[in-house]
N, C-alpha and C. Protein backbone atom coordinates (compact mmCIF):
# COMPACT_ATOMS: atom_id res chain seq x y z
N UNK A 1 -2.87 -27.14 10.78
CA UNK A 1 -3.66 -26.04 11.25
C UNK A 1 -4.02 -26.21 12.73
N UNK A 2 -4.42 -27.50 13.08
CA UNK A 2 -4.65 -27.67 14.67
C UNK A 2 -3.44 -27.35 15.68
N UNK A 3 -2.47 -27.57 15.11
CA UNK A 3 -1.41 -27.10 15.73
C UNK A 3 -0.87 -25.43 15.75
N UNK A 4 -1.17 -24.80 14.66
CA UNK A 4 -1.24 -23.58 14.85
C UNK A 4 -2.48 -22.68 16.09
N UNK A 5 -3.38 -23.15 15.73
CA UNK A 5 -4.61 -22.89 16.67
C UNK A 5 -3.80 -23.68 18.13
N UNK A 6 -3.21 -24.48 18.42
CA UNK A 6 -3.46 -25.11 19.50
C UNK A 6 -2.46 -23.81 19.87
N UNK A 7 -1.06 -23.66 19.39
CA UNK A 7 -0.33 -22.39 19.96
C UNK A 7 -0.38 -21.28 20.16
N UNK A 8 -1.73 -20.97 19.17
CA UNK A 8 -2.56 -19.54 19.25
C UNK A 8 -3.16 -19.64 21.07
N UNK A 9 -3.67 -20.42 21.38
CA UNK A 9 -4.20 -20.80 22.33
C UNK A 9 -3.54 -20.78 23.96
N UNK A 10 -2.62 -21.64 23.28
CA UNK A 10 -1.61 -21.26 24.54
C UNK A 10 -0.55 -19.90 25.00
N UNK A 11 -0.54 -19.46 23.94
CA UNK A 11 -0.40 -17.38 24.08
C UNK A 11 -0.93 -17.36 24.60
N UNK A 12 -2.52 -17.20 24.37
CA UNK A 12 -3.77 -16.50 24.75
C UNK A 12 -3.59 -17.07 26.37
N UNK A 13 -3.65 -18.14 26.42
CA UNK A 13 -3.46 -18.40 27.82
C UNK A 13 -2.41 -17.64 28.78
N UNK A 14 -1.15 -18.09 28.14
CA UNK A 14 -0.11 -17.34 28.99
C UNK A 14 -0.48 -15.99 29.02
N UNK A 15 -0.43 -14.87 28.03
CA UNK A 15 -1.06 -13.89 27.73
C UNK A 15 -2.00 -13.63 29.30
N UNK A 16 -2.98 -14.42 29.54
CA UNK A 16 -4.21 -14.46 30.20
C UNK A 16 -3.48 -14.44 31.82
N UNK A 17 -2.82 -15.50 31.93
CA UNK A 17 -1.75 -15.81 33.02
C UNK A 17 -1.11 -14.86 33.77
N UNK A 18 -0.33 -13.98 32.73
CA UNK A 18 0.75 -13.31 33.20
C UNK A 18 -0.12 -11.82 33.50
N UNK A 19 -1.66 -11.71 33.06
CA UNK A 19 -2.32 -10.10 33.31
C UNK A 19 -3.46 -10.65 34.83
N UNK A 20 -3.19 -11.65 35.25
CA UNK A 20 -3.67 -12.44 36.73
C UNK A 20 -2.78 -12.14 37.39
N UNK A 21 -1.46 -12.90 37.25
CA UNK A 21 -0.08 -12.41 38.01
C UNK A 21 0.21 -10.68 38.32
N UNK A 22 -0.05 -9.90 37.48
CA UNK A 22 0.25 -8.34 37.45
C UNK A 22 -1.40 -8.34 38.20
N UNK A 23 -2.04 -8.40 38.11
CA UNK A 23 -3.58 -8.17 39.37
C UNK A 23 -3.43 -8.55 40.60
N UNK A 24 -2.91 -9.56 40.92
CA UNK A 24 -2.62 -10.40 42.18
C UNK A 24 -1.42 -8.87 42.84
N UNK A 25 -0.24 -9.38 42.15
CA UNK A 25 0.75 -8.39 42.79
C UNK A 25 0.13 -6.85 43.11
N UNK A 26 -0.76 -6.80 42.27
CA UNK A 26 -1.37 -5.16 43.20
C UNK A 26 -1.91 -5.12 43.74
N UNK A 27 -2.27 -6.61 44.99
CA UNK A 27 -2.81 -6.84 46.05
C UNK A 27 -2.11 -6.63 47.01
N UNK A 28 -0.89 -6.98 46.70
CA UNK A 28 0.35 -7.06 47.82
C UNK A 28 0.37 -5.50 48.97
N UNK A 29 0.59 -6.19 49.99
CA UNK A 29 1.25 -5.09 50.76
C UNK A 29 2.02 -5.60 51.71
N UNK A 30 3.00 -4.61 52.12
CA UNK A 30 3.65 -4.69 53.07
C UNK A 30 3.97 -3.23 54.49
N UNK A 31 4.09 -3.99 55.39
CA UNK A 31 4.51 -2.53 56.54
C UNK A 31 6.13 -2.67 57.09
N UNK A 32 6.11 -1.69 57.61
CA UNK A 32 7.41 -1.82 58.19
C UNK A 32 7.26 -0.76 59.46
N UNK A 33 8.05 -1.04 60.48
CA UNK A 33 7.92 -0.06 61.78
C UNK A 33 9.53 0.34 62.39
N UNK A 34 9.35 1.90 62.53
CA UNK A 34 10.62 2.31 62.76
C UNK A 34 11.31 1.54 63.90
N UNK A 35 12.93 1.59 63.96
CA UNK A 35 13.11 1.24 65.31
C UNK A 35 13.22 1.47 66.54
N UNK A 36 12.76 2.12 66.68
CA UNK A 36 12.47 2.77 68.15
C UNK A 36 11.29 2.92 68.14
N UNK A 37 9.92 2.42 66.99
CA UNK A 37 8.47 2.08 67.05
C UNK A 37 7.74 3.02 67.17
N UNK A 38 8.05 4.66 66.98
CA UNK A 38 7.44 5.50 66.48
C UNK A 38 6.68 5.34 65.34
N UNK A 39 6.42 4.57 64.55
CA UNK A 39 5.49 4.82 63.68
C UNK A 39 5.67 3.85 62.73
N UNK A 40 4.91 2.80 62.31
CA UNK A 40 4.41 2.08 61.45
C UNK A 40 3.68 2.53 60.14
N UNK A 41 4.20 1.94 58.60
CA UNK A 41 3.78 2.77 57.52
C UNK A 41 2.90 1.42 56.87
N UNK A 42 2.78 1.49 56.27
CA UNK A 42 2.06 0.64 55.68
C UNK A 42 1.74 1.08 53.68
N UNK A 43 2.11 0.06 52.90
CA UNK A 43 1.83 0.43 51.54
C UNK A 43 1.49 -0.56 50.72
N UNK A 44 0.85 -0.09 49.72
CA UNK A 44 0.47 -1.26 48.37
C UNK A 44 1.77 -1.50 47.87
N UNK A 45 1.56 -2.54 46.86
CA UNK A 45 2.81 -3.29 46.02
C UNK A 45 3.18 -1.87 45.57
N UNK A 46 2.35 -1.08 44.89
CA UNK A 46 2.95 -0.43 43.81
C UNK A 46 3.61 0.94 44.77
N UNK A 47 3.80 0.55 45.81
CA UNK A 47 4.60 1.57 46.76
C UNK A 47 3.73 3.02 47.00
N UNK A 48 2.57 2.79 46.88
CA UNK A 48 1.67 3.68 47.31
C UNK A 48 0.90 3.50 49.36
N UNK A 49 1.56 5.09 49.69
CA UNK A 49 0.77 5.10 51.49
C UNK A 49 -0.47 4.46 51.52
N UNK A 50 -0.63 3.53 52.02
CA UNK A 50 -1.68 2.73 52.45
C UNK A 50 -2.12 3.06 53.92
N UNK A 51 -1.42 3.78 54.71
CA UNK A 51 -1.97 3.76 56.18
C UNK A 51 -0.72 3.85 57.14
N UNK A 52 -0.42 4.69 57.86
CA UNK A 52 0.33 5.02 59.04
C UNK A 52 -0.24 5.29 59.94
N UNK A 53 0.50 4.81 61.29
CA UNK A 53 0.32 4.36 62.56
C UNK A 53 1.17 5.29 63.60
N UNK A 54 0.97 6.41 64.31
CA UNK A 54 1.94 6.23 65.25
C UNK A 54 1.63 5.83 67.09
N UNK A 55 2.40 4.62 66.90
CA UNK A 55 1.65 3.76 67.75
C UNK A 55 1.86 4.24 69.64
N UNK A 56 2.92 5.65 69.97
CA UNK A 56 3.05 5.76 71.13
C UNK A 56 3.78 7.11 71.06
N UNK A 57 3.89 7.81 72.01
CA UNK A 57 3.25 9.28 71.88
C UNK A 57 5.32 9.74 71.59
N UNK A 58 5.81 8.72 71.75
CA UNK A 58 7.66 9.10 71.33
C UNK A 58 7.68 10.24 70.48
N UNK A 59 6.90 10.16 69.00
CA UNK A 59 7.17 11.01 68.05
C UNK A 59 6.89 12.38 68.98
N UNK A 60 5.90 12.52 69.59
CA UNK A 60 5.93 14.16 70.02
C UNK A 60 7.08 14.74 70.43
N UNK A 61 8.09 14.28 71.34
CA UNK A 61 9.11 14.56 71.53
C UNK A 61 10.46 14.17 70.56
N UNK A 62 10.24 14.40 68.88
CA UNK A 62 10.78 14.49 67.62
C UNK A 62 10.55 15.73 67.26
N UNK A 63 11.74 16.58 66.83
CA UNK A 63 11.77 17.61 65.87
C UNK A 63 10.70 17.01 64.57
N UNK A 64 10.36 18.56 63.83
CA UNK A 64 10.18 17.67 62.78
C UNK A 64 11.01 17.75 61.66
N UNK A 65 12.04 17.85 61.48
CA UNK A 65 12.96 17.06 60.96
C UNK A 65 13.44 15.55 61.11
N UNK A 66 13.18 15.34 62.43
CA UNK A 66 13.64 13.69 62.52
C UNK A 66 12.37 13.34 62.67
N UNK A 67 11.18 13.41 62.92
CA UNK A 67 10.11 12.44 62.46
C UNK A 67 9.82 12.38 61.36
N UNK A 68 9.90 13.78 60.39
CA UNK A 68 9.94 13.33 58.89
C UNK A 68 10.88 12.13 58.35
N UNK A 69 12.11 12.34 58.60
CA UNK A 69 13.51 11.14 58.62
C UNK A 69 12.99 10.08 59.11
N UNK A 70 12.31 9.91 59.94
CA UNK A 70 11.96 8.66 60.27
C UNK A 70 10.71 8.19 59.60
N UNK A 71 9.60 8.99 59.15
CA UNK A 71 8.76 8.39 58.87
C UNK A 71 9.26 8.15 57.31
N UNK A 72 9.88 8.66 56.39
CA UNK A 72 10.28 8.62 54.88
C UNK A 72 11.08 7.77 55.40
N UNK A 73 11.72 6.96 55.89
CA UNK A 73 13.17 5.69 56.44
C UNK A 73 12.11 4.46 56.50
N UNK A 74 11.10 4.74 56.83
CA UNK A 74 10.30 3.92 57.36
C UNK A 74 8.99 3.27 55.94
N UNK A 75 8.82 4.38 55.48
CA UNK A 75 7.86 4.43 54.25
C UNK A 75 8.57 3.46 53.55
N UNK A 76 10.39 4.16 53.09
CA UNK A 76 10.77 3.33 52.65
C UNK A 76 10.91 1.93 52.44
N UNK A 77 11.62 1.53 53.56
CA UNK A 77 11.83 0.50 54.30
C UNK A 77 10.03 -0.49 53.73
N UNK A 78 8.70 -0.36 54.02
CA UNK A 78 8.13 -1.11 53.58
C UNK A 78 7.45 -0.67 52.21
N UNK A 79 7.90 0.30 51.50
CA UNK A 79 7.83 0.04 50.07
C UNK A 79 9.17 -1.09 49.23
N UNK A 80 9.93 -1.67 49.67
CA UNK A 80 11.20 -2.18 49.72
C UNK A 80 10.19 -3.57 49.67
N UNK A 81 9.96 -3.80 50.90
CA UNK A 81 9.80 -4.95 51.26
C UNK A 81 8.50 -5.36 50.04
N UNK A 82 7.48 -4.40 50.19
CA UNK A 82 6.85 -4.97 49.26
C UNK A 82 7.24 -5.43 47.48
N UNK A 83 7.94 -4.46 46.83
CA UNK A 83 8.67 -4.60 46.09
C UNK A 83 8.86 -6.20 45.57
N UNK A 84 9.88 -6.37 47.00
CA UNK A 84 10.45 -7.65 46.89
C UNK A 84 9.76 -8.57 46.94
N UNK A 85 9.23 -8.64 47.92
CA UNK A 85 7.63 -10.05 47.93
C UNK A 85 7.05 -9.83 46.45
N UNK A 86 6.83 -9.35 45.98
CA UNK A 86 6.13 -9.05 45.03
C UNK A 86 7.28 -9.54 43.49
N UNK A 87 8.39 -9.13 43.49
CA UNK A 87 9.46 -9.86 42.59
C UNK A 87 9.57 -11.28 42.99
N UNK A 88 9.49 -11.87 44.15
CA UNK A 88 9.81 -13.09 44.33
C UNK A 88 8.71 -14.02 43.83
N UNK A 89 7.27 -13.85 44.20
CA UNK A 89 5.96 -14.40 43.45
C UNK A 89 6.38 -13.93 42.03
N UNK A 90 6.40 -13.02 41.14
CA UNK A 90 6.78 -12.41 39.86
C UNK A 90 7.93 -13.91 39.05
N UNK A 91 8.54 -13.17 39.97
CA UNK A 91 9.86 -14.08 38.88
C UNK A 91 9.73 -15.38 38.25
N UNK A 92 9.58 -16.48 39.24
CA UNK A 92 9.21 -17.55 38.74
C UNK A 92 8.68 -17.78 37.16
N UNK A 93 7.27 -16.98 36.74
CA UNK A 93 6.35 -17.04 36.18
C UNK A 93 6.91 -16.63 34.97
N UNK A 94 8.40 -15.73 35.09
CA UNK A 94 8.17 -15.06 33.80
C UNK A 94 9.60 -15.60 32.70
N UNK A 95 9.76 -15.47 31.87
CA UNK A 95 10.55 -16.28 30.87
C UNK A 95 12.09 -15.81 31.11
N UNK A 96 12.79 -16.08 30.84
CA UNK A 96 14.17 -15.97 30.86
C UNK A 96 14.56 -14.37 30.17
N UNK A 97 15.13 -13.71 30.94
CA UNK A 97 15.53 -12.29 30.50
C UNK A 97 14.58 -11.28 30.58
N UNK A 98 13.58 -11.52 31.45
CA UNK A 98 12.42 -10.35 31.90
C UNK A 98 12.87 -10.05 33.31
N UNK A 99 13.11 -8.67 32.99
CA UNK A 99 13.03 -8.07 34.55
C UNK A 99 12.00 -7.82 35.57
N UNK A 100 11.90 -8.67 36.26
CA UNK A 100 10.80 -8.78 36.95
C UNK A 100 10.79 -7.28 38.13
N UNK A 101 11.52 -7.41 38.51
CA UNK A 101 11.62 -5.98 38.90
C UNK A 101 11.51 -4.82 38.91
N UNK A 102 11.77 -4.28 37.62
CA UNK A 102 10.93 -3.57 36.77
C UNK A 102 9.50 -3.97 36.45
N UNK A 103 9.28 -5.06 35.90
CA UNK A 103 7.70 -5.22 35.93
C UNK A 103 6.85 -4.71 37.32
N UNK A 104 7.24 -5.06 38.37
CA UNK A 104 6.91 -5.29 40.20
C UNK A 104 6.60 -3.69 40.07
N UNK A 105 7.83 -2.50 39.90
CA UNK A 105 7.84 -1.09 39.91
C UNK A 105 7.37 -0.38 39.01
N UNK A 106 6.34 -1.56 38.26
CA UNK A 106 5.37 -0.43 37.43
C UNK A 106 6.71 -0.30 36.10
N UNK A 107 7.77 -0.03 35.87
CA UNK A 107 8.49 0.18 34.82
C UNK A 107 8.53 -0.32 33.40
N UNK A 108 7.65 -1.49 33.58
CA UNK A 108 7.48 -2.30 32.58
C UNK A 108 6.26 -3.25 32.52
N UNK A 109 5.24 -3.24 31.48
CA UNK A 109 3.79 -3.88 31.87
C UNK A 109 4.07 -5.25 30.87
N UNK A 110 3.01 -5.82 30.92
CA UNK A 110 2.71 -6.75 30.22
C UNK A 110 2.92 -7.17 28.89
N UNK A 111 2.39 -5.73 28.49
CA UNK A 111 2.54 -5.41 26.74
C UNK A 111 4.26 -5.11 26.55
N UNK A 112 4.87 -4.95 27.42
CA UNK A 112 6.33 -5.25 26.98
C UNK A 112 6.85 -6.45 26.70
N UNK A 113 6.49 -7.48 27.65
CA UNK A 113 6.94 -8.41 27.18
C UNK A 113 6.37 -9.53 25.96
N UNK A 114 4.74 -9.28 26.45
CA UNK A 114 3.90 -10.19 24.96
C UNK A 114 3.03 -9.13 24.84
N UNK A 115 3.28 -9.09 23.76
CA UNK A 115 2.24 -8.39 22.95
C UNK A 115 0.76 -8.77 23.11
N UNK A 116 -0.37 -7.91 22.95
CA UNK A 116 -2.00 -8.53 22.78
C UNK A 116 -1.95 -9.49 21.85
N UNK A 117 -1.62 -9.92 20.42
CA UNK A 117 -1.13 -10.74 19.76
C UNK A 117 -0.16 -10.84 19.34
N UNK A 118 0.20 -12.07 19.20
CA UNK A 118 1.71 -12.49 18.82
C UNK A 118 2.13 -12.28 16.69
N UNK A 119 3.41 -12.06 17.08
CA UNK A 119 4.18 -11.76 15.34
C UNK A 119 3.54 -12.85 14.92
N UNK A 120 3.37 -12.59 13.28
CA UNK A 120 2.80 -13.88 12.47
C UNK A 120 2.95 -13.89 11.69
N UNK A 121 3.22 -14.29 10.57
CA UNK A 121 2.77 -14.32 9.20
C UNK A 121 1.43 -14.35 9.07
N UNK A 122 1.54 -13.36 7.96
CA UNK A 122 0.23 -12.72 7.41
C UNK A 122 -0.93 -14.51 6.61
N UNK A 123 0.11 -15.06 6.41
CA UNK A 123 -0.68 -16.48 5.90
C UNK A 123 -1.40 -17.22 7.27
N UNK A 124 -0.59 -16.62 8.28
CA UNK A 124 -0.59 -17.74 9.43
C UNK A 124 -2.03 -17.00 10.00
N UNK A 125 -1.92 -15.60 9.90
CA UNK A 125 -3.14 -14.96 10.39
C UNK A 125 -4.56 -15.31 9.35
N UNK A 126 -4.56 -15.08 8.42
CA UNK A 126 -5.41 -15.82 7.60
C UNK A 126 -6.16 -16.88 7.59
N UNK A 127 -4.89 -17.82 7.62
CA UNK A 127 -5.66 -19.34 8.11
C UNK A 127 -6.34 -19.27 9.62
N UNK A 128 -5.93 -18.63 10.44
CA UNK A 128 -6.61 -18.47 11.70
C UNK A 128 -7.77 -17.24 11.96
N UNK A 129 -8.21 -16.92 10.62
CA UNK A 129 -9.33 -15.73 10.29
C UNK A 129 -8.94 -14.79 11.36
N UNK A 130 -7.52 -14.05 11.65
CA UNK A 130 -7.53 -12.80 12.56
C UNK A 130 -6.65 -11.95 11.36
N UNK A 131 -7.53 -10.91 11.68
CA UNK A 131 -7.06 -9.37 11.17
C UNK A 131 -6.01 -8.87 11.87
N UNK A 132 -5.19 -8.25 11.00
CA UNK A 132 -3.75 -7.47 11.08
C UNK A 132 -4.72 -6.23 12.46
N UNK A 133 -3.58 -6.12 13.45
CA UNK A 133 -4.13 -4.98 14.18
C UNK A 133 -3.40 -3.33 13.99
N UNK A 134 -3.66 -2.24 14.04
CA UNK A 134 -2.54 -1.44 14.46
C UNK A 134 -2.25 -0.99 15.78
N UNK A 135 -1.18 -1.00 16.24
CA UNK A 135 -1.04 -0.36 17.54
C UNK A 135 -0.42 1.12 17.65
């Protein structure tokens, strides 16, 4: 039984672990600045506008067709980056055959990969006094 409890435990932990890791990463940000430095974007992990810059008066003399092009090239460009910073901290942490990438883009949460509690036998839940849940 101590050994069942001790692995109940260490779920709960990892469990605990991996919903720190998904908090942290929606700290992340990253910017990126066009090249010719019209305008700096700035965004959260989850690829949300965080703040644009245009740092020198170039864009005025842009259609707006090409400052839109540039500023969506640019948005891009550091929703990308964050992305990636954000898969590279990710990956490590997570078990063999999880797409971390998908996790990073929101496509896939936590509860995809572990469940709030883990499969059991109904004996195994018993001896550890937890009730069947429904989801």
């Amino acid at each position: 039984m101590d050994r069942i409890e001790r692995l109940f435990e260490e779920y709960q932990r990892q469990r605990d672990n991996l919903s720190d890791m998904q908090r942290r990463m929606s700290e992340i940000s990253a910017s990126a600045t066009s090249p010719r430095r019209e305008v700096t974007v700035t965004v959260g992990q989850n690829g949300v506008l965080t703040d644009i810059q245009f740092a020198n008066g170039a864009y005025r003399r842009m259609t707006p067709a090409d400052l839109t092009a540039v500023v969506l090239a640019t948005f891009n460009e550091a929703k990308e980056a964050a992305f990636e910073e954000a898969t590279r901290i990710l990956a490590p942490m997570l078990p063999d055959g999880v797409d971390a990438a998908a996790m990073v883009r929101g496509k896939e949460g936590v509860d995809a990969y572990m469940p709030k509690e883990p499969r059991m036998a109904t004996s195994v839940r018993e001896i550890l006094g937890i009730r069947e849940t429904q989801e």
